[in-house]
Protein backbone atom coordinates (compact mmCIF):
# COMPACT_ATOMS: atom_id res chain seq x y z
CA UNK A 1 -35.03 -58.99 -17.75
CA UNK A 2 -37.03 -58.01 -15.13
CA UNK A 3 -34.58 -55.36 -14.43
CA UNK A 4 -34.17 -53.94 -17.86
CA UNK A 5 -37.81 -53.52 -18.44
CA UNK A 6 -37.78 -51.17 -14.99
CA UNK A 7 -34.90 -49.17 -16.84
CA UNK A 8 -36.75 -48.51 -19.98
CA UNK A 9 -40.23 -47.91 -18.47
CA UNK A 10 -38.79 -45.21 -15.94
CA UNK A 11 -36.04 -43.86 -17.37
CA UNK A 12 -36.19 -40.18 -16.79
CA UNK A 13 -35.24 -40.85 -12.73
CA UNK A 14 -32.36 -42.78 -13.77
CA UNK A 15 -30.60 -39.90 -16.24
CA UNK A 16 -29.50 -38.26 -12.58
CA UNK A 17 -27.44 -41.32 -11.45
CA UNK A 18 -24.64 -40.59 -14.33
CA UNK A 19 -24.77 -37.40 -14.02
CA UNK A 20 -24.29 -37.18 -10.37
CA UNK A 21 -21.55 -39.59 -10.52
CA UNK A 22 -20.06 -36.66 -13.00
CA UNK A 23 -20.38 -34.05 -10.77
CA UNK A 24 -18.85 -36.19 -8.27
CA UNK A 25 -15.88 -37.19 -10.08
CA UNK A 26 -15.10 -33.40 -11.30
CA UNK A 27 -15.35 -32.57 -7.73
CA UNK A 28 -12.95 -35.14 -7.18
CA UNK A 29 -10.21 -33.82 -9.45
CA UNK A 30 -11.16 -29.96 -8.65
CA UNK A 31 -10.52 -30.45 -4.56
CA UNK A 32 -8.34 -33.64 -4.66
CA UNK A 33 -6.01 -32.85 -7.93
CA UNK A 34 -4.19 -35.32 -9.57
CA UNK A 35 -0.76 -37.61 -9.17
CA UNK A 36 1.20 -36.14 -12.01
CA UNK A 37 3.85 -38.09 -13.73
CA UNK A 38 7.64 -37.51 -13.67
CA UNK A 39 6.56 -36.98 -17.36
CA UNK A 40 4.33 -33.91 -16.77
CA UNK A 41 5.88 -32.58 -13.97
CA UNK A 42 9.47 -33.40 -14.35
CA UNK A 43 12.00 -35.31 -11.90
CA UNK A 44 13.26 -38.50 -12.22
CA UNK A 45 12.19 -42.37 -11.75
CA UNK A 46 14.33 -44.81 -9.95
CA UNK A 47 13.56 -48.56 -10.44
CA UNK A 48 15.28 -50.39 -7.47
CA UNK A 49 15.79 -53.64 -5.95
CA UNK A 50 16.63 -53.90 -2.11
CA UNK A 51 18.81 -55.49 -0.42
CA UNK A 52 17.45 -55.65 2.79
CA UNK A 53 13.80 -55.32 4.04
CA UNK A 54 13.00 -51.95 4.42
CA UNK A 55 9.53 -50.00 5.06
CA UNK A 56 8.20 -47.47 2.59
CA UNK A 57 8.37 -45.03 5.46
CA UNK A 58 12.19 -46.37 6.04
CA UNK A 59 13.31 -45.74 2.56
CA UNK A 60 11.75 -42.34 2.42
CA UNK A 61 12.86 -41.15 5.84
CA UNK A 62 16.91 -42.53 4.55
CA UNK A 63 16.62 -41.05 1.18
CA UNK A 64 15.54 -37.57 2.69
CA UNK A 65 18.13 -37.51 5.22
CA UNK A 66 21.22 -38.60 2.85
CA UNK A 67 19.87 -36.46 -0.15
CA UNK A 68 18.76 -33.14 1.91
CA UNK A 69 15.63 -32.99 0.25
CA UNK A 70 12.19 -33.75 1.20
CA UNK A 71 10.34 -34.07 -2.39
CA UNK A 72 10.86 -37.75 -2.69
CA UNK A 73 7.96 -40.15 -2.52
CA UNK A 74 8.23 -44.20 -2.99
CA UNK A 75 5.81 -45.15 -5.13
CA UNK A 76 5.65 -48.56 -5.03
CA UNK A 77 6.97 -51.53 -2.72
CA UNK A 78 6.03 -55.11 -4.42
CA UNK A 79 8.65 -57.83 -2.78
CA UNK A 80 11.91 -56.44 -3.72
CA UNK A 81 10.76 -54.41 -6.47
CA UNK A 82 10.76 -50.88 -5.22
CA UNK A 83 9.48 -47.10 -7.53
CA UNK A 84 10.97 -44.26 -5.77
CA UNK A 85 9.96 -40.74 -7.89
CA UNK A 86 12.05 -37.42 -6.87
CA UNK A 87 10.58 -33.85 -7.34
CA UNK A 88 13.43 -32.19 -8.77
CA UNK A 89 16.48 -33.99 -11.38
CA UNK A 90 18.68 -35.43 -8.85
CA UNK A 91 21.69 -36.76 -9.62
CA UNK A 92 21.92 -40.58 -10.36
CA UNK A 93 25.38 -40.94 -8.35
CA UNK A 94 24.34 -39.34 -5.27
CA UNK A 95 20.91 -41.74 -5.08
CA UNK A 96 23.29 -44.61 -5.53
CA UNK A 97 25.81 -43.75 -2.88
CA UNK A 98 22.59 -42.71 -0.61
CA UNK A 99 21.73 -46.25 -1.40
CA UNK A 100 24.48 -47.89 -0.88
CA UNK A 101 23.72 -51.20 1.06
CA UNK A 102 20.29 -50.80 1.05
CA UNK A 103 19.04 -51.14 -2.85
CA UNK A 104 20.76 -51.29 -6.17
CA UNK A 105 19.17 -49.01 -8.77
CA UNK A 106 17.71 -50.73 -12.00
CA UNK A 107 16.81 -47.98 -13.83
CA UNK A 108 16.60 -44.19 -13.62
CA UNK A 109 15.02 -41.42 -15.61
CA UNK A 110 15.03 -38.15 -15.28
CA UNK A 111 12.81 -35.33 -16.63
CA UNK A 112 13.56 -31.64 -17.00
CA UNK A 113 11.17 -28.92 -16.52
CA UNK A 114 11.24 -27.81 -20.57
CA UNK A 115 10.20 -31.38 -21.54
CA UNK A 116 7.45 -31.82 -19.14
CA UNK A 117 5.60 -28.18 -20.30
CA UNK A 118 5.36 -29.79 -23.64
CA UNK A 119 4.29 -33.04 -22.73
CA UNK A 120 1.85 -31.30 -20.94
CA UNK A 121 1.10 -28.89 -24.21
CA UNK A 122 1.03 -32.14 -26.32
CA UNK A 123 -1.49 -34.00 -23.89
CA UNK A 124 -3.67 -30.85 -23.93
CA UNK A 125 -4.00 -30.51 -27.59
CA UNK A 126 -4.73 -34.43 -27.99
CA UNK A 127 -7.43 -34.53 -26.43
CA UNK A 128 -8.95 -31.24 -27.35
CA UNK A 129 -8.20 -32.24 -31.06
CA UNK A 130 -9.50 -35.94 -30.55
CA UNK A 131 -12.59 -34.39 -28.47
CA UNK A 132 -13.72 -32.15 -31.39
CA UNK A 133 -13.24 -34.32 -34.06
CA UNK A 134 -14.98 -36.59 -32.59
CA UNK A 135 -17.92 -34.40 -31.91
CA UNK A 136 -17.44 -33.42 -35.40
CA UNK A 137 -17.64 -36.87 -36.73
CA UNK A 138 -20.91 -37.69 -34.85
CA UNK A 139 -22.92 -34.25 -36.54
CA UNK A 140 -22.35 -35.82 -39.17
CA UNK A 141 -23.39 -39.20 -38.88
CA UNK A 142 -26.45 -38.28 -36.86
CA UNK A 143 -27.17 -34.79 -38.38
CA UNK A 144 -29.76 -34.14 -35.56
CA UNK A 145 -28.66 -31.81 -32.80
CA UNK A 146 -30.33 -33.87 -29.43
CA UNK A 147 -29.13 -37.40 -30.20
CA UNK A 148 -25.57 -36.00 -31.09
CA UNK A 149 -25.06 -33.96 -27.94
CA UNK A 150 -26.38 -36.93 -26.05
CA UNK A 151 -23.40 -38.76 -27.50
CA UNK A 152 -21.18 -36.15 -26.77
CA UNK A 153 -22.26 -35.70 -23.23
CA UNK A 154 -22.12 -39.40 -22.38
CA UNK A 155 -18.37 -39.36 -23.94
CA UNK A 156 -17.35 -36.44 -21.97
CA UNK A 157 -18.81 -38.02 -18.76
CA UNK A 158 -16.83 -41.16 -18.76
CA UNK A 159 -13.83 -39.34 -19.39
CA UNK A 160 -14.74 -37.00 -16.41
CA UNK A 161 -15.41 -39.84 -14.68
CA UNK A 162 -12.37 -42.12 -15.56
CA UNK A 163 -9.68 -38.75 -14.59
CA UNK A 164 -12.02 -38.59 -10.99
CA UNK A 165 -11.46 -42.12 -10.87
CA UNK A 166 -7.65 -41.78 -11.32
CA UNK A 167 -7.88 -39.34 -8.65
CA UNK A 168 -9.41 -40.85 -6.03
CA UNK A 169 -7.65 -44.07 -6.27
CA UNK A 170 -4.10 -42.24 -6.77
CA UNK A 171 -3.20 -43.29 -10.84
CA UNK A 172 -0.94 -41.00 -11.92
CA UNK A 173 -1.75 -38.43 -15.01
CA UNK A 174 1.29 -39.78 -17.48
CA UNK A 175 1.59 -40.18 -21.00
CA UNK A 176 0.31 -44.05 -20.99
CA UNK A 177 -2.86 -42.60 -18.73
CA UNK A 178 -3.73 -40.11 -21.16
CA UNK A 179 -3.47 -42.59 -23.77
CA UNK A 180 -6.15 -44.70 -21.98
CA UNK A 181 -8.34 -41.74 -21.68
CA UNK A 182 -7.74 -41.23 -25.45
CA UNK A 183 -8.86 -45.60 -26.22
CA UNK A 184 -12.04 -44.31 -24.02
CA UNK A 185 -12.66 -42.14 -26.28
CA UNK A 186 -13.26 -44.60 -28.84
CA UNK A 187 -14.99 -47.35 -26.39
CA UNK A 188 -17.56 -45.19 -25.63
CA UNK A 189 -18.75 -43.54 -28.91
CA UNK A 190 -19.15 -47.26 -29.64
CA UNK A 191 -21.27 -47.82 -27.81
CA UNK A 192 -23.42 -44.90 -27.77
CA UNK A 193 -23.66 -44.98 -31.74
CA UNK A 194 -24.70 -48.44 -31.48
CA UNK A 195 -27.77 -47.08 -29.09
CA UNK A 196 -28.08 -44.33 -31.24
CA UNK A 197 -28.27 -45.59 -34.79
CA UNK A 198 -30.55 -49.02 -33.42
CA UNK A 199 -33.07 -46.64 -31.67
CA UNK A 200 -33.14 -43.56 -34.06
CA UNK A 201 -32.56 -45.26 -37.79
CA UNK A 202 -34.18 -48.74 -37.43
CA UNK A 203 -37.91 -49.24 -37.36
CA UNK A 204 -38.53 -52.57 -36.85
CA UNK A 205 -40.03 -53.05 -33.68
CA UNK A 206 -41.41 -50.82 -30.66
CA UNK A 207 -38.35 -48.11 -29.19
CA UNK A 208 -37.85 -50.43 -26.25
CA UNK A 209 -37.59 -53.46 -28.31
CA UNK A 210 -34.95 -51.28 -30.20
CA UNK A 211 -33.43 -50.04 -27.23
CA UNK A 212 -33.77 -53.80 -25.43
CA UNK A 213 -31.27 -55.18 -28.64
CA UNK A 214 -28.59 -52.17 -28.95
CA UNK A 215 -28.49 -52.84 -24.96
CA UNK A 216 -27.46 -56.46 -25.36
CA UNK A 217 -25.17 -56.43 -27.52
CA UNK A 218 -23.41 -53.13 -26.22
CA UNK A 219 -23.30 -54.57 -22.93
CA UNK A 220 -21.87 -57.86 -23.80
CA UNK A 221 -18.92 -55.74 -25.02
CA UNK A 222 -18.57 -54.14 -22.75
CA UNK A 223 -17.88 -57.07 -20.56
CA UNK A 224 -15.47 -58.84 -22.66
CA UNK A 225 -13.59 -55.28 -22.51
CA UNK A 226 -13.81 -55.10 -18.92
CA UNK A 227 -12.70 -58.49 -18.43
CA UNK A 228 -9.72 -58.76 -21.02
CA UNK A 229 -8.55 -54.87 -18.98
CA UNK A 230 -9.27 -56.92 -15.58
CA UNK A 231 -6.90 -59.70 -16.92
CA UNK A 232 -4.41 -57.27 -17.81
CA UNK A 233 -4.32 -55.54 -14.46
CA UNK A 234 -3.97 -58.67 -12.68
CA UNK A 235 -1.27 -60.23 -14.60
CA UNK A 236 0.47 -56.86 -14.86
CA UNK A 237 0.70 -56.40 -10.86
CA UNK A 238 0.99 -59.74 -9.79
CA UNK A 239 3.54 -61.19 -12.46
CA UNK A 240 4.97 -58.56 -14.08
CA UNK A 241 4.97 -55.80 -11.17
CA UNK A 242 7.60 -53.83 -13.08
CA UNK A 243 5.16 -53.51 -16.07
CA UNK A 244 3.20 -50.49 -14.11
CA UNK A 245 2.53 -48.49 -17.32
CA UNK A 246 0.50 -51.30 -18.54
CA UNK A 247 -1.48 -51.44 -15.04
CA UNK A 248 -2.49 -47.61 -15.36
CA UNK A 249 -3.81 -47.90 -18.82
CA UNK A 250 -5.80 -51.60 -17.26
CA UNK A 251 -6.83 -49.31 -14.59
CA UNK A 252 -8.25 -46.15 -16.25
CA UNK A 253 -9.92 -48.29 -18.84
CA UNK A 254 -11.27 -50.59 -16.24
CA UNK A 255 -13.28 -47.16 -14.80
CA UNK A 256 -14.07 -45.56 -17.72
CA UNK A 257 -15.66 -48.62 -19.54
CA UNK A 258 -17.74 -49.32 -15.89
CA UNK A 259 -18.64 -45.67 -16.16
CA UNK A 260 -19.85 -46.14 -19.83
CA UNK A 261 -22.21 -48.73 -18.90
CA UNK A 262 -23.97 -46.19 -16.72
CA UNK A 263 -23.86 -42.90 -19.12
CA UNK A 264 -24.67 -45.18 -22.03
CA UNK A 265 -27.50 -46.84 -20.64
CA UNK A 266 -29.17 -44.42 -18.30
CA UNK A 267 -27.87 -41.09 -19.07
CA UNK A 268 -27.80 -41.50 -23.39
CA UNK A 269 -30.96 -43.69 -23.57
CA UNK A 270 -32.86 -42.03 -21.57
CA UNK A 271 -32.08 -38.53 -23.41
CA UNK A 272 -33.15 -40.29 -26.64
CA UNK A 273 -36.48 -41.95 -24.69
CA UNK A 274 -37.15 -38.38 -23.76
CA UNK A 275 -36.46 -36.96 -27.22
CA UNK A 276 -38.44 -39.38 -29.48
CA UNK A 277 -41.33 -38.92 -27.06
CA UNK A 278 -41.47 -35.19 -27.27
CA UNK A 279 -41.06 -35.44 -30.88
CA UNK A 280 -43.91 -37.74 -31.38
């Protein structure tokens, strides 16, 4: 408590820890780039199961040498379970002989160049589409230019955030990440019309009292979410290691909703704090 009444009385200071957490993240994804997905960038995906014990640097340094090709990365060694991704559609027969006595293959995909461009297209105009209409959506609710782009800002800085996350701790950019990014979307305009509509449309009570409530309750959902994603990611890479789609979405949720706790609570509030006292 003791805490929270420090974050409402001096507020303003705290608006720069978000947002310099933002700047780090884009930095992050400007100078560091992104894992993309055989689905963005085309390839193909072997699922494998050895046969012997074998290092990550082992497998790579056999499947280069057999194949003739040096765009090959292993992904992923849990036990026996193995992820090996190629850079270019190689041929399914020639991994298997290349792997002959050292891992059977469980399952392979491969993606050509035409189909990743317009996964790519479609991932580009989903978010732009569920960006704006989104934006458009809370206009209209709030109809009040500051508290709206306060909204908007906080939901385009856990997004930021969540993709410099993915970055720096190697997630790839696939269609299941994207779709996390898209759920984030949706967790944090949550919350930040919760804070919005308590402090703005409710006047029972002094703006910190206000604030003190919409804080409570935002932030005990945002818990359960974090803990039901934690869950996920847990059972997902210690049961059910071949279940690594469902560990990237865990993941990216996981950072985004932590990062929403920030820009909701610091960065949004403390734009509306600032607003309501300069309008008074």
């Amino acid at each position: 408590m003791v805490l929270i009444d420090r974050i409402l009385k001096s507020y303003r200071p705290l608006i720069a820890i978000p947002a310099a957490i933002t700047v780090i993240a884009l930095l992050l994804v400007v100078f560091n780039g992104l894992n993309e997905s055989v689905d963005l960038k085309g390839g193909a995906l072997a699922e494998l199961t050895l046969e012997k014990s074998v290092t990550q640097a082992e497998l790579e340094s056999l499947l280069r040498e057999k194949l003739g090709t040096g765009d090959i990365k292993v992904l992923s060694i849990r036990g026996e379970r193995v992820t090996v991704q190629f850079g270019t559609d190689m041929d399914v027969v020639k991994v298997s002989e290349a792997l002959r006595g050292t891992a059977t293959i469980n399952s392979y995909k491969a993606v050509g160049p035409v189909l990743s461009k317009q996964a790519m297209n479609q991932i580009y105009w989903a978010i732009g589409f569920a960006f704006l209409f989104m934006s458009v959506t809370v206009f209209i609710i709030f109809r009040d230019p500051v508290p709206s782009l306060a909204v908007i800002l906080a939901a385009a800085s856990d997004i930021i955030i969540a993709v410099g996350g993915m970055s720096l701790f190697g997630i790839p950019l696939s269609l299941a990440s994207v779709g996390a990014i898209l759920m984030l979307i949706g967790y944090s305009v949550d919350t930040d019309i919760l804070l919005t509509t308590r402090v703005l449309k409710r006047r029972k009570g002094t703006i910190n009292e206000r604030a003190l409530g919409a804080m409570k309750t935002g932030v005990t959902m945002s818990i359960a979410a974090i803990a039901s994603m934690a869950a996920l990611y847990l059972v997902t890479v210690f049961v059910m290691p071949e279940a690594r789609v469902l560990s990237d979405i865990a993941a990216v949720l996981i950072i985004g909703l932590l990062a929403d706790i920030l820009t909701t609570w610091l960065m949004n509030l403390g734009i509306l704090r600032w607003y309501l006292e300069v309008r008074s």
